[in-house]
C-alpha atoms as a PDB file:
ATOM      1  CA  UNK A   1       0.000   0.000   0.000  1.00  0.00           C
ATOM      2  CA  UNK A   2       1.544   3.405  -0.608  1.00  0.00           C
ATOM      3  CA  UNK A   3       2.279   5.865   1.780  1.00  0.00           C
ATOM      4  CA  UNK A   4      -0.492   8.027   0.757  1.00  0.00           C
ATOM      5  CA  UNK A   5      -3.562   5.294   0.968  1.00  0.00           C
ATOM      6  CA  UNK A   6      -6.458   6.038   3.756  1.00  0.00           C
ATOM      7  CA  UNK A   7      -5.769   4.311   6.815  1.00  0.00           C
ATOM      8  CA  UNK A   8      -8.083   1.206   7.333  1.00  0.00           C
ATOM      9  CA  UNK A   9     -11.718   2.351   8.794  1.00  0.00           C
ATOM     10  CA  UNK A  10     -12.167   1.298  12.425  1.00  0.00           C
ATOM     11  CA  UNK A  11     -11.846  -2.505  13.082  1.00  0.00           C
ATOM     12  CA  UNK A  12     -15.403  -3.043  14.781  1.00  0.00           C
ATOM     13  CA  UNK A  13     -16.957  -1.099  12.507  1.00  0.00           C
ATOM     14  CA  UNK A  14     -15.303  -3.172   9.657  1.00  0.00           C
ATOM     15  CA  UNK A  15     -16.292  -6.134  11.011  1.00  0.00           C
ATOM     16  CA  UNK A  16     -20.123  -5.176  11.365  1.00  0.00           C
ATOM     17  CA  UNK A  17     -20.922  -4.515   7.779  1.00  0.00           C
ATOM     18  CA  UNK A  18     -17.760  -6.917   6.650  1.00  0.00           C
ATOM     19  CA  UNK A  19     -18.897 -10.606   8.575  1.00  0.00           C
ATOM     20  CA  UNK A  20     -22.371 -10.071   6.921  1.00  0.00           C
ATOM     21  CA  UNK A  21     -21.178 -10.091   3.414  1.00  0.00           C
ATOM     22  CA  UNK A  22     -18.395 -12.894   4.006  1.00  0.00           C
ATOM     23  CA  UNK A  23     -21.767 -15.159   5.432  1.00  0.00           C
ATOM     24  CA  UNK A  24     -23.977 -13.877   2.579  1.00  0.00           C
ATOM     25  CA  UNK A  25     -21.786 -14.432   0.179  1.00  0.00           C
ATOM     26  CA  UNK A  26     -20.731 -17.988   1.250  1.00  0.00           C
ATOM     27  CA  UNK A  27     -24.382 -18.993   1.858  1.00  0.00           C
ATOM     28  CA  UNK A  28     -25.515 -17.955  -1.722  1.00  0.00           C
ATOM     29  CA  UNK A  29     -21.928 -19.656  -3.486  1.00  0.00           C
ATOM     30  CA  UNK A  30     -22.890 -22.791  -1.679  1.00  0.00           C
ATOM     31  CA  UNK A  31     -27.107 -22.718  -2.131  1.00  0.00           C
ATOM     32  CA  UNK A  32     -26.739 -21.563  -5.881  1.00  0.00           C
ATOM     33  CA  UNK A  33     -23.144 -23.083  -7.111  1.00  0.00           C
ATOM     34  CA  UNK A  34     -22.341 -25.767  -5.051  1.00  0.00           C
ATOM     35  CA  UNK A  35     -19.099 -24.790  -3.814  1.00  0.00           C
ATOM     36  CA  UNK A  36     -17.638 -23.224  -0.535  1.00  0.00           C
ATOM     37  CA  UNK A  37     -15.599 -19.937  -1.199  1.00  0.00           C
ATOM     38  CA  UNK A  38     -12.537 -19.358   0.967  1.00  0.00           C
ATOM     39  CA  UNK A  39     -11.961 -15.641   2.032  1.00  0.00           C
ATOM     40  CA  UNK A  40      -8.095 -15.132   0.916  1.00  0.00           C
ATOM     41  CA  UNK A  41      -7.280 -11.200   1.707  1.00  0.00           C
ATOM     42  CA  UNK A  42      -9.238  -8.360   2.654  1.00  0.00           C
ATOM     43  CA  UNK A  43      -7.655  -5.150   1.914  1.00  0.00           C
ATOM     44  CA  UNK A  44      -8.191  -1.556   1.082  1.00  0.00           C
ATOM     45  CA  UNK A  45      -8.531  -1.032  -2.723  1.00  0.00           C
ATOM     46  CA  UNK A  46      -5.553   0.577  -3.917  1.00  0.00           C
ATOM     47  CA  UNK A  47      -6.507   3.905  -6.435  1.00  0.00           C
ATOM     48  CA  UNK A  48      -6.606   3.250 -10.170  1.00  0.00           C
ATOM     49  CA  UNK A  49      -6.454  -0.789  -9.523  1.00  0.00           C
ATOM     50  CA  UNK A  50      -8.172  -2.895 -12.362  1.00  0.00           C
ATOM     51  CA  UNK A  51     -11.171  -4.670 -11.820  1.00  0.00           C
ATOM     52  CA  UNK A  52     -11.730  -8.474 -12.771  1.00  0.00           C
ATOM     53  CA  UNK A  53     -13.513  -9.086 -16.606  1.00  0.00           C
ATOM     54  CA  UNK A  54     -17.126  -8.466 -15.251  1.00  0.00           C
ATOM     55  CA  UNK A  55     -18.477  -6.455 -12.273  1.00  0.00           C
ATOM     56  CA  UNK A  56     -21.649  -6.352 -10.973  1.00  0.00           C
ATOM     57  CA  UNK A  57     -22.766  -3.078  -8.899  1.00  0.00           C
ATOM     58  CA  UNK A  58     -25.574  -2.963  -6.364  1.00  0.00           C
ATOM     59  CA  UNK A  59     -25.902   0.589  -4.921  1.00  0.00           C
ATOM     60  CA  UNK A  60     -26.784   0.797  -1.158  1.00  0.00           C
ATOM     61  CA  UNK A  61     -28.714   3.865   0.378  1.00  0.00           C
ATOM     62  CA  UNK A  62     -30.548   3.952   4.199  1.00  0.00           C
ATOM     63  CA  UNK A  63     -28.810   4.963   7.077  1.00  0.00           C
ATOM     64  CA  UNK A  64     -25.893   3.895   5.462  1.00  0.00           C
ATOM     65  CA  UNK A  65     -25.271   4.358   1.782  1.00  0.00           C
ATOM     66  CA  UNK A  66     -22.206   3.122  -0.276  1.00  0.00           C
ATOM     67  CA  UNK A  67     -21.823   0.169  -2.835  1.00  0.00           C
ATOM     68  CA  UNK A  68     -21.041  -3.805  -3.272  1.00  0.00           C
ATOM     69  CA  UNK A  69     -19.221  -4.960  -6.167  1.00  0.00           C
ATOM     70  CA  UNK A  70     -18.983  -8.491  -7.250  1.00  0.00           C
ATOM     71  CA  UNK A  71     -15.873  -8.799  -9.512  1.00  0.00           C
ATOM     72  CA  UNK A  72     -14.979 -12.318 -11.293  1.00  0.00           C
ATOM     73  CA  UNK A  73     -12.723 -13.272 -14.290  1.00  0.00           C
ATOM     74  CA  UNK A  74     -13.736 -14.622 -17.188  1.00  0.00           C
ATOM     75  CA  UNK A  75     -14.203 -18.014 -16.303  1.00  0.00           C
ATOM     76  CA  UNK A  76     -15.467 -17.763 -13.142  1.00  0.00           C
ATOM     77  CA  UNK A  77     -18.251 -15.398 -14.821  1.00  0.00           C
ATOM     78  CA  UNK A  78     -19.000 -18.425 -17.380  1.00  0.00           C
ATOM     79  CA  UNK A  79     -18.605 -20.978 -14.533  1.00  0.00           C
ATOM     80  CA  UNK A  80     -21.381 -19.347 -12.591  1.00  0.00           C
ATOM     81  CA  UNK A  81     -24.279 -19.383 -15.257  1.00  0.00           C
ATOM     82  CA  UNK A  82     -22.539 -23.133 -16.177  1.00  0.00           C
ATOM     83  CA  UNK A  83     -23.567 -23.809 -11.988  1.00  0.00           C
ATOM     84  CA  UNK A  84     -26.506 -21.363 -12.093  1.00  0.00           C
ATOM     85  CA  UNK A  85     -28.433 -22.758 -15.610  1.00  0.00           C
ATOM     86  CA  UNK A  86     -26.327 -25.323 -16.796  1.00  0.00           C
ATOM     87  CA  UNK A  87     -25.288 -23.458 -20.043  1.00  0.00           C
ATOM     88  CA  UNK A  88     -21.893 -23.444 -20.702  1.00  0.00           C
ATOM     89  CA  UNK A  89     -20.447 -20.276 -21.960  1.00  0.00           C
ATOM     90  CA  UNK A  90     -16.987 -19.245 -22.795  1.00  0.00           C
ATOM     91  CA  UNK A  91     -17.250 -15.291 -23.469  1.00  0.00           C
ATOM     92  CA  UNK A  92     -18.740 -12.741 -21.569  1.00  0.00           C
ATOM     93  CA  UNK A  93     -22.230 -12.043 -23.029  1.00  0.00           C
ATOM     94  CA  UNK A  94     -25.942 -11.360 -21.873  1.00  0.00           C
ATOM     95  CA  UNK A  95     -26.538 -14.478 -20.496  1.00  0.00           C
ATOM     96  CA  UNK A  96     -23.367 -14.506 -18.116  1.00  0.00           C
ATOM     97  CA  UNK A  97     -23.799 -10.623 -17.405  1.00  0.00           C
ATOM     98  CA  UNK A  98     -27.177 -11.457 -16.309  1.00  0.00           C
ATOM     99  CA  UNK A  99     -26.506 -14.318 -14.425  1.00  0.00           C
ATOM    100  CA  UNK A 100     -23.252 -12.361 -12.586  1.00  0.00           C
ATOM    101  CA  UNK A 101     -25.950  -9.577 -11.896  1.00  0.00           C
ATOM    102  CA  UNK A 102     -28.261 -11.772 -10.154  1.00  0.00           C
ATOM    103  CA  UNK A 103     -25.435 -13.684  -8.215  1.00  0.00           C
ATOM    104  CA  UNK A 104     -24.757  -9.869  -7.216  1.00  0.00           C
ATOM    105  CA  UNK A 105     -28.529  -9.326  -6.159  1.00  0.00           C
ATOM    106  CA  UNK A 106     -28.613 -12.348  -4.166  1.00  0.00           C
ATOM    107  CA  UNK A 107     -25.184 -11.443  -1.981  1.00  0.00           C
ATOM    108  CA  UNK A 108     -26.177  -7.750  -1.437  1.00  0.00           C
ATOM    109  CA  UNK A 109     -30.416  -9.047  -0.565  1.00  0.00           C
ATOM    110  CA  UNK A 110     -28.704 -11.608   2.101  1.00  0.00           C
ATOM    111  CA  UNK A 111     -26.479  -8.968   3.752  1.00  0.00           C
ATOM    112  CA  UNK A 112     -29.407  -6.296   3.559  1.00  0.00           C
ATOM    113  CA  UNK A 113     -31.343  -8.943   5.712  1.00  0.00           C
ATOM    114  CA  UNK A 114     -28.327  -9.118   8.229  1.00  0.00           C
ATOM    115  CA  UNK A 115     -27.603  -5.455   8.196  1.00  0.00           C
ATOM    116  CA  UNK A 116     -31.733  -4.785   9.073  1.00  0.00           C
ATOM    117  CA  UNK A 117     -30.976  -2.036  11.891  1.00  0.00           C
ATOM    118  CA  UNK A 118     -29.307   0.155   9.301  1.00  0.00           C
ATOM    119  CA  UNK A 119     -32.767   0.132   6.728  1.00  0.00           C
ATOM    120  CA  UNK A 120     -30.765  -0.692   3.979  1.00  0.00           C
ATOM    121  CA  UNK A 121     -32.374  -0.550   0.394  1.00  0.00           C
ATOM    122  CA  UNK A 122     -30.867  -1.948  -2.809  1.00  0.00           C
ATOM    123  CA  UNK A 123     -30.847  -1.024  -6.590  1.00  0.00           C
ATOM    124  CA  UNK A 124     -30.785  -3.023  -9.141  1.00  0.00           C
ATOM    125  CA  UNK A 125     -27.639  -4.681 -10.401  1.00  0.00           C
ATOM    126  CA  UNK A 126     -25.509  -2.955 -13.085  1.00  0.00           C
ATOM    127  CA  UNK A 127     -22.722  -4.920 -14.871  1.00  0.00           C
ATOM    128  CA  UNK A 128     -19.821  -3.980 -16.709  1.00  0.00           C
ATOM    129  CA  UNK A 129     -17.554  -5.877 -18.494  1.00  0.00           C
ATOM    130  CA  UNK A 130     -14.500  -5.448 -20.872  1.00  0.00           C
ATOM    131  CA  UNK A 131     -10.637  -5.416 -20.048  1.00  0.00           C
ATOM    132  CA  UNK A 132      -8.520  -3.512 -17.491  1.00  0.00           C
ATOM    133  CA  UNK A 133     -11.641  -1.247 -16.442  1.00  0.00           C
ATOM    134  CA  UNK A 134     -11.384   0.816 -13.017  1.00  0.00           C
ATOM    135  CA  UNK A 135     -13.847   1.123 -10.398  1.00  0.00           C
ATOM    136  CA  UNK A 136     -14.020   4.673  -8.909  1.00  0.00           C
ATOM    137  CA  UNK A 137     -15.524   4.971  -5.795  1.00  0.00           C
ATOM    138  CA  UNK A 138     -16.264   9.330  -4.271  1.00  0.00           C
ATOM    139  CA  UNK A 139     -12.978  10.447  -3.390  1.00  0.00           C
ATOM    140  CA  UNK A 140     -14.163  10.466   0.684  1.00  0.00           C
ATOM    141  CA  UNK A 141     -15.034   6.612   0.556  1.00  0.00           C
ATOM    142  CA  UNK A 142     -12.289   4.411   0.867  1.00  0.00           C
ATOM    143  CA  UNK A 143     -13.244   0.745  -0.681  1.00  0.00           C
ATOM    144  CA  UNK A 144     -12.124  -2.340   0.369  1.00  0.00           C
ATOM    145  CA  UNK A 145     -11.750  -5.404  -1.475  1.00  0.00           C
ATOM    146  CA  UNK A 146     -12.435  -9.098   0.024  1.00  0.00           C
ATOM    147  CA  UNK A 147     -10.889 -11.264  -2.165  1.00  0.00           C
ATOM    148  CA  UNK A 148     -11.561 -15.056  -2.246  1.00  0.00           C
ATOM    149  CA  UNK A 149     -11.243 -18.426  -4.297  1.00  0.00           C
ATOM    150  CA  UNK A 150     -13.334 -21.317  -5.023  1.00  0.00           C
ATOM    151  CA  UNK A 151     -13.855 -24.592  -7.031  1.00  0.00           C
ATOM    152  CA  UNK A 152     -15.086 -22.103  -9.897  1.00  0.00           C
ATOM    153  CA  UNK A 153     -11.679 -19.567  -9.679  1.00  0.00           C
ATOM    154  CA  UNK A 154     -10.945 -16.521  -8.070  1.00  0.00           C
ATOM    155  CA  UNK A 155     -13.700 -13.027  -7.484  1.00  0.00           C
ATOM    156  CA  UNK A 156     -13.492 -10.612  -5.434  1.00  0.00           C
ATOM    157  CA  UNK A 157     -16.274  -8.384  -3.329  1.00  0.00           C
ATOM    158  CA  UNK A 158     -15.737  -4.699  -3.294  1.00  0.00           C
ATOM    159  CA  UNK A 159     -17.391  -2.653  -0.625  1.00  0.00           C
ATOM    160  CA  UNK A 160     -17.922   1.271   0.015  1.00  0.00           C
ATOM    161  CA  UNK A 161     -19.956   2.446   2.861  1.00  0.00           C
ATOM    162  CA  UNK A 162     -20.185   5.530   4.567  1.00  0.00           C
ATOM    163  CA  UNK A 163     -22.901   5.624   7.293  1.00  0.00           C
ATOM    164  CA  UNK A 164     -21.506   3.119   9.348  1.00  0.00           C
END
């Protein structure tokens, strides 16, 4: 991290809005793909760092506001409509932006659920795909990044709140 990243938000407060997106996202990987994702960093996003092939976006707004970002390679992206539908795809098209969207939908509605003190309310998904794309965040929110792995390859779960 460079001397001139944010320091890392308070620990507790981390932790609150953090532990119910690790258990939201693990519960829909295992209901909806069959497989058991393993947390492997969690980090603050360095500026101008590349995003995976496709993102999802769910924007956040209550008494906290801020984003979630589901962020997955290439094949993980095709392995998830292969788990979801049983299509197999091998490029990035409708059918696996849709199907990365409503993976998205389903983290961010399971963590809303958790998170029920703060009134949370979700948009819809929006998805973006292409190569070496960056993910800006308001220059007052620092994002973090959870990365993890899985039987279907590596993703990654941004988050920016402020509210918290």
């Amino acid at each position: 991290m460079s001397a001139c990243a944010p320091s890392a938000p308070n620990s507790s407060l981390t932790a609150e809005y953090v532990n119910p997106i690790i258990t939201a996202t693990r519960s829909v990987f295992e209901m909806m793909l069959g497989c058991v994702p393993t947390r492997t960093g969690l980090r603050l996003k360095e500026p101008g760092e590349h995003s995976h092939d496709v993102s999802a976006v769910i924007g956040i707004s209550g008494r906290a506001q801020g984003t979630i970002v589901v962020s997955l390679t290439r094949e993980s992206a095709c392995a998830v409509v292969e788990r979801m539908i049983g299509e197999k795809e091998t490029e990035i098209n409708a059918v696996v932006c849709d199907a990365v969207g409503e993976l998205t939908n389903m983290i961010a509605g399971s963590a809303k659920a958790q998170l029920a003190k703060y009134e949370l309310s979700i948009s819809l998904p929006n998805v973006i795909a292409g190569h070496n794309y960056v993910m800006h965040s308001p220059s007052d929110v620092q994002s973090m990044i959870m990365s993890f792995n899985s039987e279907i390859g590596p993703f990654w779960i941004e988050i920016a709140f402020t509210g918290f």
